[in-house]
N, C-alpha and C. Protein backbone atom coordinates (compact mmCIF):
# COMPACT_ATOMS: atom_id res chain seq x y z
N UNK A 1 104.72 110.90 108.66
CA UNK A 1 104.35 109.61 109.25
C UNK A 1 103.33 108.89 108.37
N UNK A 2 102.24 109.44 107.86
CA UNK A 2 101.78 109.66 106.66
C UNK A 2 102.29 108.74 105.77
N UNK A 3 103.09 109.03 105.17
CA UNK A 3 103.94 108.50 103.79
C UNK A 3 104.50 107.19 104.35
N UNK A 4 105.04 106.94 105.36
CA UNK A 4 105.26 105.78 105.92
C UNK A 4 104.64 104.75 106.41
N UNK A 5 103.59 104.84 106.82
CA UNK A 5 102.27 104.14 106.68
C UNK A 5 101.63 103.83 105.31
N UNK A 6 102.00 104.58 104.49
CA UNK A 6 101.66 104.25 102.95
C UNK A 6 101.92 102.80 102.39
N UNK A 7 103.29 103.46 102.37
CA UNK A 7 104.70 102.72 102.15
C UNK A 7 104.29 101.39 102.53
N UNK A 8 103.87 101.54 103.62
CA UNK A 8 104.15 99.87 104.53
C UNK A 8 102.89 99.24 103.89
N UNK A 9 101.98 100.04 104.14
CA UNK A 9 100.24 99.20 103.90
C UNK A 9 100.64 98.72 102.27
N UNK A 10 100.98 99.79 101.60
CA UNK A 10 101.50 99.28 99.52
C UNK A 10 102.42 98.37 99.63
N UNK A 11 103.18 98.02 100.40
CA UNK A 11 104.37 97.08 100.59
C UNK A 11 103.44 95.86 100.63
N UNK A 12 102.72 95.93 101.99
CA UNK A 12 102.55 94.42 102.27
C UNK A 12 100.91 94.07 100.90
N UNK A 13 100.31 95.18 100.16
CA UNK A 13 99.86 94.97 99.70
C UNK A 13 100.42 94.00 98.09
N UNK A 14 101.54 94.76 97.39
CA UNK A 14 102.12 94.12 96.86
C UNK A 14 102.97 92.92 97.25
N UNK A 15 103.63 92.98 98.20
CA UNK A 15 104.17 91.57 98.02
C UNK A 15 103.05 90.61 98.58
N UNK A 16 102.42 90.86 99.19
CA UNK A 16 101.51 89.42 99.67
C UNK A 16 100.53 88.97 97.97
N UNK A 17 99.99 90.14 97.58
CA UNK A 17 99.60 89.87 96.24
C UNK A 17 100.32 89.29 95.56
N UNK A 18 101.81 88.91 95.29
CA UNK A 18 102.60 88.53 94.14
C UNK A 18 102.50 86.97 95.03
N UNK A 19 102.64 86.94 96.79
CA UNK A 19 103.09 85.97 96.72
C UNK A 19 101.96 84.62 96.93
N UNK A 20 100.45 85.33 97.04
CA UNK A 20 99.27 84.32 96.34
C UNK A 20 99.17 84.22 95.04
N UNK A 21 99.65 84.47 94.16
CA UNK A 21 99.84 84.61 92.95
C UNK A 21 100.81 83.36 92.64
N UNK A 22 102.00 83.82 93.10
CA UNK A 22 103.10 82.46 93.31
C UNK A 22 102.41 81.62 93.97
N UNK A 23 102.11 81.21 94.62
CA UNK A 23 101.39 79.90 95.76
C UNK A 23 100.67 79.47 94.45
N UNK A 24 99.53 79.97 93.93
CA UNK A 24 98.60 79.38 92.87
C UNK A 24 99.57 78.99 92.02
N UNK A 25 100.12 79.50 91.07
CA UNK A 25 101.01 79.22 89.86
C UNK A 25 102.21 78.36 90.12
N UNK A 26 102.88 78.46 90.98
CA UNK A 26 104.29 77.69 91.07
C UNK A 26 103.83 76.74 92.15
N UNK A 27 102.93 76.60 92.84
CA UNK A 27 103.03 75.59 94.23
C UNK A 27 101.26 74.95 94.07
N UNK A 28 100.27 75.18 92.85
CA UNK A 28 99.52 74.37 92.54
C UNK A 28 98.26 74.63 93.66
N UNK A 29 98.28 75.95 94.77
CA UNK A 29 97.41 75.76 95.11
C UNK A 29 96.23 76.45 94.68
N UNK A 30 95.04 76.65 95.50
CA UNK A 30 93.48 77.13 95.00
C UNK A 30 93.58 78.20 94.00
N UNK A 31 93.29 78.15 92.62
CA UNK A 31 92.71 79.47 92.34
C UNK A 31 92.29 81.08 92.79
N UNK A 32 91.50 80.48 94.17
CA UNK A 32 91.21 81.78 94.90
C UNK A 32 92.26 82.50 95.32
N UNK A 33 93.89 81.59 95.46
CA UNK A 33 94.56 82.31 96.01
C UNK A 33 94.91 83.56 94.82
N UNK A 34 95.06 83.20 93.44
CA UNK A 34 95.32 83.72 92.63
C UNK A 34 94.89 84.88 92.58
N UNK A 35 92.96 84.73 92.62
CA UNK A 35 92.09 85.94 92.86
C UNK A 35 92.56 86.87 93.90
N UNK A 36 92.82 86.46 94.67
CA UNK A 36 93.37 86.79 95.90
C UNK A 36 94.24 87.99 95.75
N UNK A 37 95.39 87.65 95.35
CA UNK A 37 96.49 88.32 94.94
C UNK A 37 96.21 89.07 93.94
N UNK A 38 95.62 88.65 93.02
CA UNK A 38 95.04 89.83 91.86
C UNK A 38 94.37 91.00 92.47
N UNK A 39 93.72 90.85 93.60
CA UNK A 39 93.11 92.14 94.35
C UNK A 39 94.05 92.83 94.83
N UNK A 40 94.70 91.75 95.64
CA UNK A 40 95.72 93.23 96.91
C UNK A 40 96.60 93.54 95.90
N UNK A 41 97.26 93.17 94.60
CA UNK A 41 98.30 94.07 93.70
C UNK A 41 97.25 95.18 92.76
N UNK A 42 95.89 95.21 92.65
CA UNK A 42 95.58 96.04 92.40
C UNK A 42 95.25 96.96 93.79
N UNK A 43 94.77 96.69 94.57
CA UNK A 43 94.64 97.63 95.84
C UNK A 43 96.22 98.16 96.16
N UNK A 44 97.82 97.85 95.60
CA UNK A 44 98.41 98.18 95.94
C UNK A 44 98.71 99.59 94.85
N UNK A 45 98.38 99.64 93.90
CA UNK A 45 98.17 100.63 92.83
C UNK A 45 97.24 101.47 93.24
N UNK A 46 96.64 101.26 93.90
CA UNK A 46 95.56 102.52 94.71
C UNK A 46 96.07 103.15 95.53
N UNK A 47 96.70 102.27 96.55
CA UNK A 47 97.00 102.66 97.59
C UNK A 47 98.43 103.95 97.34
N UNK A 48 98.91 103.29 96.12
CA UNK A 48 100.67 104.55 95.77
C UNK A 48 99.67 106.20 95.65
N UNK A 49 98.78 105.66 95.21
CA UNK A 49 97.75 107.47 94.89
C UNK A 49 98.00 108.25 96.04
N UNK A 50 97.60 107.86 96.92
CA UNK A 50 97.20 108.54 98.22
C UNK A 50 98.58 109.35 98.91
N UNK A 51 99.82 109.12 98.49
CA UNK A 51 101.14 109.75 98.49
C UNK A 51 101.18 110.81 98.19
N UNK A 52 101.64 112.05 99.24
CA UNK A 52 101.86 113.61 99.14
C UNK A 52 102.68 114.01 97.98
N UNK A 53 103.90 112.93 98.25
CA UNK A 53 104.79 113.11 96.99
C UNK A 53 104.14 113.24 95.75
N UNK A 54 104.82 114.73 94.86
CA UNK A 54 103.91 115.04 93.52
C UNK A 54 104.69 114.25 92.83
N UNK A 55 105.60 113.72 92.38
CA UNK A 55 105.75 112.56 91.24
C UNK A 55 105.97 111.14 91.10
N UNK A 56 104.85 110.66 90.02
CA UNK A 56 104.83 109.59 89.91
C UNK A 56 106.43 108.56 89.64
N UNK A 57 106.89 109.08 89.08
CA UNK A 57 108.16 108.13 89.27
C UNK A 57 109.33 108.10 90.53
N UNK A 58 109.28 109.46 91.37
CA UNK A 58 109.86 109.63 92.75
C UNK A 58 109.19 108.35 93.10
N UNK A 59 108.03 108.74 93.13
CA UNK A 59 107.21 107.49 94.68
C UNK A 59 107.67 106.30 94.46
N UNK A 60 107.09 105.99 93.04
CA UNK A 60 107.55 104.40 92.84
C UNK A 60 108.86 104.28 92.90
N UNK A 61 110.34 104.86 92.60
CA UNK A 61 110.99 104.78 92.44
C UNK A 61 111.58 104.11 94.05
N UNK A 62 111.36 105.17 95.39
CA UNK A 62 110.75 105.25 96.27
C UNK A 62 110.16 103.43 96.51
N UNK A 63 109.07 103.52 96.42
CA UNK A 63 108.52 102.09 96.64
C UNK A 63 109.35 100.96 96.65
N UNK A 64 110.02 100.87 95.22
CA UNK A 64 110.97 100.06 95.40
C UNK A 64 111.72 99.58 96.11
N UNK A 65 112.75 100.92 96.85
CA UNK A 65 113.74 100.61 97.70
C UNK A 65 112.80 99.90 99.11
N UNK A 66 111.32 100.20 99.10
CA UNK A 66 111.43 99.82 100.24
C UNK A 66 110.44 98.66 99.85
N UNK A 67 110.14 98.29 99.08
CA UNK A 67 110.04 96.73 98.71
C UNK A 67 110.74 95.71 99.53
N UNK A 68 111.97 96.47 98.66
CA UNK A 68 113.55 95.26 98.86
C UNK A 68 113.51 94.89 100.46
N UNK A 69 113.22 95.71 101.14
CA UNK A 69 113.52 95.76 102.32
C UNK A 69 112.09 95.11 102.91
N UNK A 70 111.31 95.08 102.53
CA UNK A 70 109.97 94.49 103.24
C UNK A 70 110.00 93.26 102.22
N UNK A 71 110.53 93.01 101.44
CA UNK A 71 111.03 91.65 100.48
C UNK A 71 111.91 90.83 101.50
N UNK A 72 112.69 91.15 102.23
CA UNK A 72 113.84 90.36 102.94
C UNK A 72 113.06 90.05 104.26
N UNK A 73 112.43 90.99 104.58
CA UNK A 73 111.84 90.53 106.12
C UNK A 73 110.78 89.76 105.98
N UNK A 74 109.99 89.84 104.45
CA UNK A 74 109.12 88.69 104.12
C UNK A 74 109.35 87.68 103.92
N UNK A 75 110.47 87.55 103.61
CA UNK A 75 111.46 86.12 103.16
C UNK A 75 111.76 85.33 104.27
N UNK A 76 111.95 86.18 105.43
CA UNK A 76 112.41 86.07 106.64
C UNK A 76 111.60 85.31 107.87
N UNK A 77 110.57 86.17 107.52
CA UNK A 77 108.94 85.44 108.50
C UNK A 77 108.40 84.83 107.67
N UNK A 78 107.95 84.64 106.78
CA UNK A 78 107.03 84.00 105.82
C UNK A 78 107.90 82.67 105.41
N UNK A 79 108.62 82.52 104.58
CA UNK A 79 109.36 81.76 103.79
C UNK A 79 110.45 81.18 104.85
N UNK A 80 110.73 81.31 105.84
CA UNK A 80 111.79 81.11 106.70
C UNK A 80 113.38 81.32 106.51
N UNK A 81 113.80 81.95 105.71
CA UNK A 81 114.83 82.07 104.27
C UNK A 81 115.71 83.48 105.34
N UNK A 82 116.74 82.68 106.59
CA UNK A 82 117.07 84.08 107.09
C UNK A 82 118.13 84.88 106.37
N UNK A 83 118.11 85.94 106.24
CA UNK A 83 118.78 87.13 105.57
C UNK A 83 120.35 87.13 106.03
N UNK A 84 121.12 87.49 104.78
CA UNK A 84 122.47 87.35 106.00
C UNK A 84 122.82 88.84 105.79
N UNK A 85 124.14 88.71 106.06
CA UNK A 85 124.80 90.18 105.64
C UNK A 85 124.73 90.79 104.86
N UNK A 86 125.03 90.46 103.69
CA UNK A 86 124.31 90.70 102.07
C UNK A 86 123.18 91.43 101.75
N UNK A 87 122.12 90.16 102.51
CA UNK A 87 121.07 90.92 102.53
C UNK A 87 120.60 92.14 103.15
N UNK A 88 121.21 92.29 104.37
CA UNK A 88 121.32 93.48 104.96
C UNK A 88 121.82 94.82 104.89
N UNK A 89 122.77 94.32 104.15
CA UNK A 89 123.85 95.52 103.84
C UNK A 89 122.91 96.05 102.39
N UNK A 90 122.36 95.40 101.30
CA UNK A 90 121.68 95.85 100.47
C UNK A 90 120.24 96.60 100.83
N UNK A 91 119.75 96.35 101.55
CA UNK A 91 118.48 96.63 101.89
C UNK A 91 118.74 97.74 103.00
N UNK A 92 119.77 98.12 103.77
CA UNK A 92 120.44 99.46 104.16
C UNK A 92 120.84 100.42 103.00
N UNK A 93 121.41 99.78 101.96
CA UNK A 93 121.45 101.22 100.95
C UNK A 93 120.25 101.47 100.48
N UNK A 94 119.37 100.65 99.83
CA UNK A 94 117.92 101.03 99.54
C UNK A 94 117.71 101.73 100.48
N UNK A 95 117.79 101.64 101.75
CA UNK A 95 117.07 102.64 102.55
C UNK A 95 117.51 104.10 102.49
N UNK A 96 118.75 103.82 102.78
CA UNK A 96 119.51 105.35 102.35
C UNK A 96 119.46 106.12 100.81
N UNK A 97 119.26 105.04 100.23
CA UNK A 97 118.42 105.25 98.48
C UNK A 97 117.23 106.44 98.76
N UNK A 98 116.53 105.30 99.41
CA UNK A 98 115.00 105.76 99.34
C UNK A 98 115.02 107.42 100.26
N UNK A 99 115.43 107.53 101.29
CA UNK A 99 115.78 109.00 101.86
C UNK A 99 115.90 109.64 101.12
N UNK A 100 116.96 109.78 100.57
CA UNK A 100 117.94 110.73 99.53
C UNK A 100 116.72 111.04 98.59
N UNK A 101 116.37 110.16 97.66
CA UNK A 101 115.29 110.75 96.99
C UNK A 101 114.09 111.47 97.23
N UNK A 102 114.01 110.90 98.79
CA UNK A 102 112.14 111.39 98.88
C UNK A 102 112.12 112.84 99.76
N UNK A 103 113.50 112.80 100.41
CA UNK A 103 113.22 113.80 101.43
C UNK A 103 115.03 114.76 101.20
N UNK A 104 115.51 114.60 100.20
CA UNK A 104 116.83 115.11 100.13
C UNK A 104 116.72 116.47 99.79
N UNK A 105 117.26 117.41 99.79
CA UNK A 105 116.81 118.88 99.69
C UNK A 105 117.21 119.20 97.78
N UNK A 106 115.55 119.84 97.89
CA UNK A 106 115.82 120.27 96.43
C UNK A 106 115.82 121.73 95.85
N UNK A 107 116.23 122.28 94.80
CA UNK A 107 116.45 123.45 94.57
C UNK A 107 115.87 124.54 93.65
């Protein structure tokens, strides 16, 4: 439960960081937002540490898939941009991605 709480807190840490980052750069607003975002994408690099999982490229690898998926529902509430099938159906294999790797039996 652990690792999933990770996941989520590094999720919304990175994408909200990228997307004050975008707001400053592409949409002209405050600087601070920039600062802004420069913090929570480094607090989101902190936050991958704290993961039981022993390898660094599992986790992130890991992270990713569930990016995508906290990418679409951000798109979704934030951006108003609703997801269709596509989007869904992709962000269901990431998920089944992300399983397989993190918790699939190894030998």
């Amino acid at each position: 439960m652990s690792s999933i709480f990770l996941f989520l807190l590094a999720g919304l840490a990175e994408i909200g960081g990228g997307y004050l980052i975008w707001l400053w750069l592409r949409d002209g607003k405050p600087f601070y937002l920039g600062v802004s975002g420069a913090l929570l994408l480094t607090a989101y690099g902190i936050i991958a540490t704290f993961q039981a999982f022993p390898t660094f490229g599992r986790v992130y690898a890991a992270y990713g898939g569930v990016f995508i998926i906290m990418s679409v529902v951000w798109g979704w509430g934030i951006d108003r941009e609703t997801p269709d099938f596509y989007d869904w159906l992709g962000a269901g294999i990431c998920l089944v991605g992300v399983s397989v790797m993190l918790w699939g039996p190894r030998g």
